[in-house]
N, C-alpha and C. Protein backbone atom coordinates (compact mmCIF):
# COMPACT_ATOMS: atom_id res chain seq x y z
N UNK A 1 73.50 116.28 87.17
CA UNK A 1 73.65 115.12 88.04
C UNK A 1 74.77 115.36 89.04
N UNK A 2 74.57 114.88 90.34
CA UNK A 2 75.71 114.89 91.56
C UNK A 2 76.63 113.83 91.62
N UNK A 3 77.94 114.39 91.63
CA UNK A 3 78.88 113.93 91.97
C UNK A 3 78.81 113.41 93.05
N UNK A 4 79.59 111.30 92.96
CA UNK A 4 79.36 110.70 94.21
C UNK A 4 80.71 109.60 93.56
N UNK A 5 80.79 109.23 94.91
CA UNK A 5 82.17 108.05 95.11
C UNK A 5 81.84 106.86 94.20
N UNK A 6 82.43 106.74 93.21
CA UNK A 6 82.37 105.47 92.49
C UNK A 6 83.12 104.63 92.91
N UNK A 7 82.69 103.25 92.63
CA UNK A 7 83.84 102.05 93.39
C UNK A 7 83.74 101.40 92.14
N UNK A 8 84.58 100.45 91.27
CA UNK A 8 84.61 99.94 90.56
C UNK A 8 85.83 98.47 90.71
N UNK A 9 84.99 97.22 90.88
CA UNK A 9 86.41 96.12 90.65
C UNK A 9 86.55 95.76 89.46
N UNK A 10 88.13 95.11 89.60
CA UNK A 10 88.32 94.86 87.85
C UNK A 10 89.12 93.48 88.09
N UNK A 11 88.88 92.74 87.26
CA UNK A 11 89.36 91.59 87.09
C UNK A 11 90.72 91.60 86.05
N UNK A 12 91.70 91.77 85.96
CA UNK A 12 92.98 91.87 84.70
C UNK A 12 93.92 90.90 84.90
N UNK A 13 94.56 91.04 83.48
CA UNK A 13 95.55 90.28 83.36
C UNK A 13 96.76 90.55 84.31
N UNK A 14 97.16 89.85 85.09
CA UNK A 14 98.66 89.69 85.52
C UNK A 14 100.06 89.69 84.77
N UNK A 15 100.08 91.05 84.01
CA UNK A 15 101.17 91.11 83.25
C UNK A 15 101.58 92.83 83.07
N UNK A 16 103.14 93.01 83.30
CA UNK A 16 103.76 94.09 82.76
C UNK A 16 102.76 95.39 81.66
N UNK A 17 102.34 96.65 81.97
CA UNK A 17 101.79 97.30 80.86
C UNK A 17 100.27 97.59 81.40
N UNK A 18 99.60 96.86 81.98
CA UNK A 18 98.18 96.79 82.30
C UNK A 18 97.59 97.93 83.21
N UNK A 19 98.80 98.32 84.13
CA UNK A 19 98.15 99.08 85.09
C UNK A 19 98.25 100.36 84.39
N UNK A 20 99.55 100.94 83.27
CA UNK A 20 99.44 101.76 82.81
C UNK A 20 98.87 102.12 81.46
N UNK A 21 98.01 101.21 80.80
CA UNK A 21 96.88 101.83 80.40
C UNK A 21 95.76 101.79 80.94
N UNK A 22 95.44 100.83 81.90
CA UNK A 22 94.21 101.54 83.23
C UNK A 22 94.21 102.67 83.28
N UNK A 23 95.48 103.00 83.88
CA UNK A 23 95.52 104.66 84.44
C UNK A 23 95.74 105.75 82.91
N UNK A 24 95.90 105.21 82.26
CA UNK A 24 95.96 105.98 80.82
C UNK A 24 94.46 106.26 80.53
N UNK A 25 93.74 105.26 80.63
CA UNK A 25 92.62 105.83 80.41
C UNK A 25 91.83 106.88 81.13
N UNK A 26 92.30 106.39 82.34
CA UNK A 26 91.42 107.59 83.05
C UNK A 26 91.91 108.95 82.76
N UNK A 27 93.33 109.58 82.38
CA UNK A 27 94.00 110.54 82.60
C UNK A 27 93.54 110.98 80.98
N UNK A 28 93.35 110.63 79.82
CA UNK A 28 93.01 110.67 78.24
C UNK A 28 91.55 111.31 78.88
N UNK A 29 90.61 111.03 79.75
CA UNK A 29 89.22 111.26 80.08
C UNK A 29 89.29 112.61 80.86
N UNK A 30 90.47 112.62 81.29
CA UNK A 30 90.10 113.98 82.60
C UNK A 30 89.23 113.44 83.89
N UNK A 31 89.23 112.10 84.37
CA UNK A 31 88.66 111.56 85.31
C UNK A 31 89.74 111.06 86.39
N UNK A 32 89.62 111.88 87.68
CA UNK A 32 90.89 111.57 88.15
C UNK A 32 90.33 110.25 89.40
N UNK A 33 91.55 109.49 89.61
CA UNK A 33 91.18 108.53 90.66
C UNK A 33 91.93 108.70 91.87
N UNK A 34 90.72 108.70 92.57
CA UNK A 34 90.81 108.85 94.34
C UNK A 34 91.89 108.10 94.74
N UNK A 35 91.57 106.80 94.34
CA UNK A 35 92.12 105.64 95.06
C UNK A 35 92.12 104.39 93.97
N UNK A 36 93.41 103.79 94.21
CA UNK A 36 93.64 102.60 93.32
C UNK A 36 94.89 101.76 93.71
N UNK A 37 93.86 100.61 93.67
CA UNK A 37 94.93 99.35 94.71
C UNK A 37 94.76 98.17 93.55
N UNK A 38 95.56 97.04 93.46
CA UNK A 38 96.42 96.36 92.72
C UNK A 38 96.65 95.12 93.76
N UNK A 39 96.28 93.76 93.03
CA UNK A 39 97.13 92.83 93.63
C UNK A 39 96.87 91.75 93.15
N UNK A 40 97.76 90.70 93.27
CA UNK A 40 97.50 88.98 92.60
C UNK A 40 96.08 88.79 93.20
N UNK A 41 95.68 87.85 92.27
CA UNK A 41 94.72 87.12 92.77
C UNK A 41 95.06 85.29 93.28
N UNK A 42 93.79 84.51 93.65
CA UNK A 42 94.96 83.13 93.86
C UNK A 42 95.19 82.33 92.62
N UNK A 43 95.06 83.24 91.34
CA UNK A 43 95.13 82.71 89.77
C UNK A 43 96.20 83.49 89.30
N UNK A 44 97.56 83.10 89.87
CA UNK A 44 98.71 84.20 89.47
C UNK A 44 98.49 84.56 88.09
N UNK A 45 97.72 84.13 87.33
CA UNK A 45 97.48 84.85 85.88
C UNK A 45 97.26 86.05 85.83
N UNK A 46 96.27 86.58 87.34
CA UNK A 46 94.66 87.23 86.70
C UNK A 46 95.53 88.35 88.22
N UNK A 47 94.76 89.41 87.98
CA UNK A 47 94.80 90.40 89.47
C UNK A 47 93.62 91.32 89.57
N UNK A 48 93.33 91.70 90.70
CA UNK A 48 92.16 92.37 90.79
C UNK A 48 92.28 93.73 91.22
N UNK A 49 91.59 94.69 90.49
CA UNK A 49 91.98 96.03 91.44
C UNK A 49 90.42 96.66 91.75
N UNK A 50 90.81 98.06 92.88
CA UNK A 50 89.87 98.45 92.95
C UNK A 50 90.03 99.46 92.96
N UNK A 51 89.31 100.66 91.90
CA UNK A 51 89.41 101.77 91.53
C UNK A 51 88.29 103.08 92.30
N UNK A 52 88.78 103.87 92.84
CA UNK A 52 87.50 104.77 93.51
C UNK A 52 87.59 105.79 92.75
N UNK A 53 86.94 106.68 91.97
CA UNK A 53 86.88 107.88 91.22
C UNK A 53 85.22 108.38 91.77
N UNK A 54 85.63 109.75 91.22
CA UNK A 54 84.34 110.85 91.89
C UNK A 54 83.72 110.67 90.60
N UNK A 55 82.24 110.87 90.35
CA UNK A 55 81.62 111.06 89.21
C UNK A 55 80.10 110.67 88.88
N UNK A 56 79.36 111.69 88.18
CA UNK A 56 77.88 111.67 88.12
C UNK A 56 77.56 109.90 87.30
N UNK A 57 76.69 109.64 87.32
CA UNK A 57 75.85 108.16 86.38
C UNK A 57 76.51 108.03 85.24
N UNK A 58 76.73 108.85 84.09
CA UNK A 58 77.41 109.26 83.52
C UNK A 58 78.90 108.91 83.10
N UNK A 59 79.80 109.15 84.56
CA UNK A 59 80.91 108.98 83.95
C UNK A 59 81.09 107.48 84.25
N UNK A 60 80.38 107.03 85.19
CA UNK A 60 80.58 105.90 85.91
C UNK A 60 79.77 104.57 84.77
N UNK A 61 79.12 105.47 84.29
CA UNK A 61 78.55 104.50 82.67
C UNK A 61 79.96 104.31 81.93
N UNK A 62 80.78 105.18 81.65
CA UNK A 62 81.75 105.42 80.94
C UNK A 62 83.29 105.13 81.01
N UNK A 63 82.76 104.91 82.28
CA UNK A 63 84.54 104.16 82.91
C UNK A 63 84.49 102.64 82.87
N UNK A 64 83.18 102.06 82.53
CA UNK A 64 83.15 100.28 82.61
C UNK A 64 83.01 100.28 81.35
N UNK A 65 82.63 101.12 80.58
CA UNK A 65 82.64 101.07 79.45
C UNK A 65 83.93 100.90 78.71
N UNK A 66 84.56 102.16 79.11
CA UNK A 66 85.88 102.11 78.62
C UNK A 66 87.00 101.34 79.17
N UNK A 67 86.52 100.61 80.22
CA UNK A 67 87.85 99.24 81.12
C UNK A 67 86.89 98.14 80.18
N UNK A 68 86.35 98.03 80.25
CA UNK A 68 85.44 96.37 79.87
C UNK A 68 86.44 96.61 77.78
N UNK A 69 87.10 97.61 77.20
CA UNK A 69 87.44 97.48 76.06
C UNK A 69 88.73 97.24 75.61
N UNK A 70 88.99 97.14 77.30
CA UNK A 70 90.54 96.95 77.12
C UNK A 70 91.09 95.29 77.15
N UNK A 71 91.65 95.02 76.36
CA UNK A 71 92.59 93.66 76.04
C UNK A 71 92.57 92.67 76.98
N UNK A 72 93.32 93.51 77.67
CA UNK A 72 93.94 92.94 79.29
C UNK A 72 92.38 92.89 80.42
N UNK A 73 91.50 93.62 80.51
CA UNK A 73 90.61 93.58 81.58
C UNK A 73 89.73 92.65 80.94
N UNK A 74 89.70 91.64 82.10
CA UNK A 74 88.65 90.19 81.79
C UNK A 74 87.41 90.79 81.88
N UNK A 75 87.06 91.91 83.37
CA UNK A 75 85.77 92.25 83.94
C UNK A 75 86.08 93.12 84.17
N UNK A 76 85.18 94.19 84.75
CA UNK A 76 84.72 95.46 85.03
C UNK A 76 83.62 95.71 85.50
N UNK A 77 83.19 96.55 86.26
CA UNK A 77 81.77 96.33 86.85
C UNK A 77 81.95 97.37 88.48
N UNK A 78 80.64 98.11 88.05
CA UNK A 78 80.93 98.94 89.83
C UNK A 78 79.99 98.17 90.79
N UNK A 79 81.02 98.31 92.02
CA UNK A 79 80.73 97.71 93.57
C UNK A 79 79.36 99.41 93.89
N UNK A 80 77.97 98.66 93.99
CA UNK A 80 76.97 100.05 94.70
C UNK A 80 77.77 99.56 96.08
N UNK A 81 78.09 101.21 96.48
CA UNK A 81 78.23 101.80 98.00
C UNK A 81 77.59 100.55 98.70
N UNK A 82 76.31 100.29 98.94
CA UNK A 82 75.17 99.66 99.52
C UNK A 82 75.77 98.07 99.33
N UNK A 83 75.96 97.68 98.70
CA UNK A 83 76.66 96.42 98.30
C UNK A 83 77.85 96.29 98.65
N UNK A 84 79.00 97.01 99.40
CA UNK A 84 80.33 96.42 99.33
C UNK A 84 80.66 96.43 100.33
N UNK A 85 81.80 96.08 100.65
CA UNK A 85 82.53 95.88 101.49
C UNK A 85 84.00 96.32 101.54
N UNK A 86 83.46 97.71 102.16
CA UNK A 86 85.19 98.66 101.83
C UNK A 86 85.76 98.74 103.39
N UNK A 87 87.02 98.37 102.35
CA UNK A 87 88.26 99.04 103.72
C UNK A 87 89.66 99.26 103.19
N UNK A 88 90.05 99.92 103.93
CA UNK A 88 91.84 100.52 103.48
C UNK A 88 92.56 100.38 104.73
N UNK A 89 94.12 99.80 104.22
CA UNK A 89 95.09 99.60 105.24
C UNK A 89 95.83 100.99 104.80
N UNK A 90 96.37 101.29 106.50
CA UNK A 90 96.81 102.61 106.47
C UNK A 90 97.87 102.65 107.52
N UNK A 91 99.15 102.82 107.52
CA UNK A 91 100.38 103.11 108.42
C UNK A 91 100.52 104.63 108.37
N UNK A 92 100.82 104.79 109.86
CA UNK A 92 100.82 105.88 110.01
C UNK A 92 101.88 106.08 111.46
N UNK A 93 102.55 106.81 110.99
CA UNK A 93 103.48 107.53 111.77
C UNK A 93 103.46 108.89 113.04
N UNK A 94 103.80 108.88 114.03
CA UNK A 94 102.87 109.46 115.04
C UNK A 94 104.48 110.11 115.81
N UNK A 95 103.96 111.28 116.26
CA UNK A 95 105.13 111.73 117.18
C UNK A 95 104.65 111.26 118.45
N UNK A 96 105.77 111.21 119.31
CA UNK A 96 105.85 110.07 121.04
C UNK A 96 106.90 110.66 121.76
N UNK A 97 106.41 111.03 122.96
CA UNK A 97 107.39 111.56 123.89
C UNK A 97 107.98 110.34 124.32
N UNK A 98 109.29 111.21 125.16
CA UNK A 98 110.04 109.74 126.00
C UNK A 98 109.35 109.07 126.83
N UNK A 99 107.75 109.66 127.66
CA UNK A 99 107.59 108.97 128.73
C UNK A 99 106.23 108.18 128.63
N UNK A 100 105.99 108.23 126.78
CA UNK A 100 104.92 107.42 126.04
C UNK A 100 103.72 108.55 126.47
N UNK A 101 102.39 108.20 125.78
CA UNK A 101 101.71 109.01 125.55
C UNK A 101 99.94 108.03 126.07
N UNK A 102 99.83 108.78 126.75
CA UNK A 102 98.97 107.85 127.53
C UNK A 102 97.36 108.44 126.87
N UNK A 103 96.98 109.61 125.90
CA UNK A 103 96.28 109.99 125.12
C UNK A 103 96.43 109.22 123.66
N UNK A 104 97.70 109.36 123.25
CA UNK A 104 97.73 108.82 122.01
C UNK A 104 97.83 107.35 122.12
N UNK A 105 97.99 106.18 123.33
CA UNK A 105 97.83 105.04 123.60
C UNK A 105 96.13 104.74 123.46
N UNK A 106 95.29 105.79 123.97
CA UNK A 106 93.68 105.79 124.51
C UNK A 106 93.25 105.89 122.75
N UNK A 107 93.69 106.61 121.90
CA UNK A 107 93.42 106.41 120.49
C UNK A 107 93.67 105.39 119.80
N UNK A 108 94.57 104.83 120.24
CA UNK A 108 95.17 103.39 119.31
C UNK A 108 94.41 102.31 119.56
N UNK A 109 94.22 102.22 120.87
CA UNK A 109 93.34 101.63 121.35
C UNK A 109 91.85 101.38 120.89
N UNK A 110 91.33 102.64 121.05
CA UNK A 110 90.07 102.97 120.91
C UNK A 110 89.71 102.76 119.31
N UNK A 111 90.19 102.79 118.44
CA UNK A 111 89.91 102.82 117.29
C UNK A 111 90.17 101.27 116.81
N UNK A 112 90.90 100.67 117.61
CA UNK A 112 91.66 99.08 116.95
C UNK A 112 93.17 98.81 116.15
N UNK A 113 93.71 99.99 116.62
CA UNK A 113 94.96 99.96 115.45
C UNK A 113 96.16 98.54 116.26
N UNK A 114 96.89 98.66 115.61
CA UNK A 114 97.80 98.29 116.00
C UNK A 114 99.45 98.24 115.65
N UNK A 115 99.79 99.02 117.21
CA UNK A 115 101.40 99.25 117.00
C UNK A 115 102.55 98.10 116.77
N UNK A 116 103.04 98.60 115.28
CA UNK A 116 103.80 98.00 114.87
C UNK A 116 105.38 98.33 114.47
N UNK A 117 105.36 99.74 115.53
CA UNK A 117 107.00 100.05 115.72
C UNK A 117 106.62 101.30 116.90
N UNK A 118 107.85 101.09 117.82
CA UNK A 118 107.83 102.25 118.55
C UNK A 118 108.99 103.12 118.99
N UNK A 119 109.53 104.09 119.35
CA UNK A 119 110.79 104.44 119.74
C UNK A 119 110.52 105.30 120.50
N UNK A 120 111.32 106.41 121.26
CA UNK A 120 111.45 107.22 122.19
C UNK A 120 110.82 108.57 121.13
N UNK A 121 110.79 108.53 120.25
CA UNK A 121 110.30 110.10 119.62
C UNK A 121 108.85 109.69 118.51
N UNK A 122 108.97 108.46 118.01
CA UNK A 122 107.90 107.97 117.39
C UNK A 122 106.88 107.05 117.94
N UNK A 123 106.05 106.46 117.17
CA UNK A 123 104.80 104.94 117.09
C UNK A 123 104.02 105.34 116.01
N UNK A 124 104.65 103.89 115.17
CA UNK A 124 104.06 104.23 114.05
C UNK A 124 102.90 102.62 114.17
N UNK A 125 101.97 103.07 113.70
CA UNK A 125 100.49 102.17 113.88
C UNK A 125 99.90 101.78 112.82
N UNK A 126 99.41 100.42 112.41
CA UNK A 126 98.86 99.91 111.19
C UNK A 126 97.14 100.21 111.47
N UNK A 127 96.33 100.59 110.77
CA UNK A 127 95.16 100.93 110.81
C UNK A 127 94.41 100.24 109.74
N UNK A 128 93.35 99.35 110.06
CA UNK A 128 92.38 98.39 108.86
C UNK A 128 90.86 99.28 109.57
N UNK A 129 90.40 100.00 107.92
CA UNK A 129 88.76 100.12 108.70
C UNK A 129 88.49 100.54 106.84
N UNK A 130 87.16 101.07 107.49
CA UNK A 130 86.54 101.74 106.56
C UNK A 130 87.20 102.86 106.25
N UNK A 131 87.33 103.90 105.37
CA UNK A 131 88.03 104.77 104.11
C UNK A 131 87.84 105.66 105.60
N UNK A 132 86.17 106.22 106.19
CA UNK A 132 85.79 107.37 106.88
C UNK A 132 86.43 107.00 108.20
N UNK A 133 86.55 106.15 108.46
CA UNK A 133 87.12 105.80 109.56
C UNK A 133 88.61 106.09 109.59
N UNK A 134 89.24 106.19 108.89
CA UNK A 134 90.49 106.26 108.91
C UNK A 134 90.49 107.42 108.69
N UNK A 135 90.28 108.60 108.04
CA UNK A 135 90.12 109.78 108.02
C UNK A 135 89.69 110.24 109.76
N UNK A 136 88.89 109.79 110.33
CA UNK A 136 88.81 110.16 111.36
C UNK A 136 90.12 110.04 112.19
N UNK A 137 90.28 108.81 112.45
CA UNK A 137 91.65 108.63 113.11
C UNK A 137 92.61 109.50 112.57
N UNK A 138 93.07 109.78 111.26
CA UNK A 138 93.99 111.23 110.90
C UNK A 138 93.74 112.44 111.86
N UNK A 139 92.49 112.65 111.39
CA UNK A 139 91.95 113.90 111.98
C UNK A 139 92.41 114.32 113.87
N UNK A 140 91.85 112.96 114.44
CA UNK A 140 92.28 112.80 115.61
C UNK A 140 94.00 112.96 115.92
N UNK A 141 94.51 111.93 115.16
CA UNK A 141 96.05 112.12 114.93
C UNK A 141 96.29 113.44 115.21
N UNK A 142 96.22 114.37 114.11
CA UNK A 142 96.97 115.76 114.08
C UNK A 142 97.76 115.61 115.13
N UNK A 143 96.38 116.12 116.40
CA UNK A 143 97.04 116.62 117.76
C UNK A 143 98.40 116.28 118.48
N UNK A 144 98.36 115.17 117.90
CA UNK A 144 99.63 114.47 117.95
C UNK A 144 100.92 114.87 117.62
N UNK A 145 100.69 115.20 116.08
CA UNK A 145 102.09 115.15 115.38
C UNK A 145 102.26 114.60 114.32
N UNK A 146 101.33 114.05 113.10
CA UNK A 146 101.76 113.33 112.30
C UNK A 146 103.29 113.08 111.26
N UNK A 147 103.94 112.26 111.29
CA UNK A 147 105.33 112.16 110.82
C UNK A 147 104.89 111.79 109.13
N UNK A 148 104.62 110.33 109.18
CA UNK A 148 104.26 110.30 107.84
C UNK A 148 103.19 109.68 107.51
N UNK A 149 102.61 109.10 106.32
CA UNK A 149 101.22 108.43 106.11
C UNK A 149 101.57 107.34 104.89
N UNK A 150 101.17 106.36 105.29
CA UNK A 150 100.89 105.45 103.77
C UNK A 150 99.59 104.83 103.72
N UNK A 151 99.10 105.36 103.29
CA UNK A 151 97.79 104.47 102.86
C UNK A 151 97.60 104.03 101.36
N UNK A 152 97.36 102.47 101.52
CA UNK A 152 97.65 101.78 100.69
C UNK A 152 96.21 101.90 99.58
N UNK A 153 94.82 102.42 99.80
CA UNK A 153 93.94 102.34 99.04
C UNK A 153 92.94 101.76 99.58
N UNK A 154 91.90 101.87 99.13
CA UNK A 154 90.20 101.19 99.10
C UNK A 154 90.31 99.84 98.35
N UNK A 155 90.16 98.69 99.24
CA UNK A 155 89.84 97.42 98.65
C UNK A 155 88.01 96.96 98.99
N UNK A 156 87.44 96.51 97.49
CA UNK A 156 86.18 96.46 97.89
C UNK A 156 86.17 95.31 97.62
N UNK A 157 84.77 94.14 98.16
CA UNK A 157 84.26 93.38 97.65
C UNK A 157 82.66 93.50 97.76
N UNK A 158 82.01 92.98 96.74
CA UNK A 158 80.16 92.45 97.18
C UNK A 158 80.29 91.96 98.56
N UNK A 159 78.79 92.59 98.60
CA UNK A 159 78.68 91.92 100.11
C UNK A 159 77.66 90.47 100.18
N UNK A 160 77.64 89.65 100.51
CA UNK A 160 77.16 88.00 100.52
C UNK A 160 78.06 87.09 99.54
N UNK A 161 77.45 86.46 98.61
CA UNK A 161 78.08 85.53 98.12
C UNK A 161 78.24 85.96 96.82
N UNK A 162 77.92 87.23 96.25
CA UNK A 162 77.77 87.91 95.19
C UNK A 162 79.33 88.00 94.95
N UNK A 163 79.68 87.55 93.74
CA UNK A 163 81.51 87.57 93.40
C UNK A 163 81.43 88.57 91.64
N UNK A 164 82.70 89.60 91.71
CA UNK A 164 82.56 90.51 90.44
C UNK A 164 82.70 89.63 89.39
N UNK A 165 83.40 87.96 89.31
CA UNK A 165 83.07 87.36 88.17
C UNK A 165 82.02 86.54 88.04
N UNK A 166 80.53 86.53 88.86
CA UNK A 166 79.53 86.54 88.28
C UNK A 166 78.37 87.66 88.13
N UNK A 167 79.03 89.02 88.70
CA UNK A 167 78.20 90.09 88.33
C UNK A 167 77.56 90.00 86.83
């Protein structure tokens, strides 16, 4: 079977300990994760994350398997590709001449970012898209200069009115 992008949301408890046996499990499996984002939900109890790992039917049987047994995870359940609604916030740091950059302005632009610091040697730019999309914009970047990168992760949801706590 072929290896493909798993997306998985999780519904958990809002408490100290949780994220590190999430990630305990995966690392006990030898299943490494791409991407993994974390945050309250509007039930300061509860938080939701969204986990991206590579892996055949198989492992992806085996990773809801093994989150849906844990204490702390209310839900578990993978987002199909076809069904979600992905995107990642991404800051990114850019080299800038003194007399501004009228190429690397035509990129910022062109893609939708938006500058949220600038100086005589830098512009560093907040970026919201899809995962490939932002990879592109890197790619483009280089030419530039890249200084530094934070990208915060893949946040998914269903797409319509479909919610992971009535999957």
């Amino acid at each position: 079977m072929a290896e493909e992008k798993i997306i998985i949301g999780a519904i958990v408890n809002n408490h100290f300990g949780v994220l590190m046996r999430i990630t305990e499990l995966f690392a006990k499996r030898c299943y490494n994760i791409d991407s993994l984002e974390v945050g309250i939900t509007d039930d300061p109890a509860l938080s939701r994350m969204t986990i991206v790992a590579m892996g055949d039917a198989l492992v992806r049987e085996q990773i809801v398997k093994q989150l849906s047994k844990l204490h702390d995870v209310r839900r578990a359940a993978v987002i199909p590709k076809e069904k979600a609604n992905v995107r990642e916030h991404m800051l990114i740091k850019l080299c800038n001449d003194e007399n501004g950059n009228a190429e690397l302005t035509a990129l910022v632009n062109d893609c939708g970012a938006k500058v949220i610091d600038i100086s005589s040697r830098s512009i560093t730019v907040e970026v919201t898209g899809e995962v490939e999309s932002n990879d592109a914009f890197i790619k483009s970047a280089k030419e530039f200069g890249i200084l530094e990168i934070c990208r915060a992760g893949a946040q998914a949801l269903h797409r319509g009115s479909e919610c992971l706590l009535d999957a």
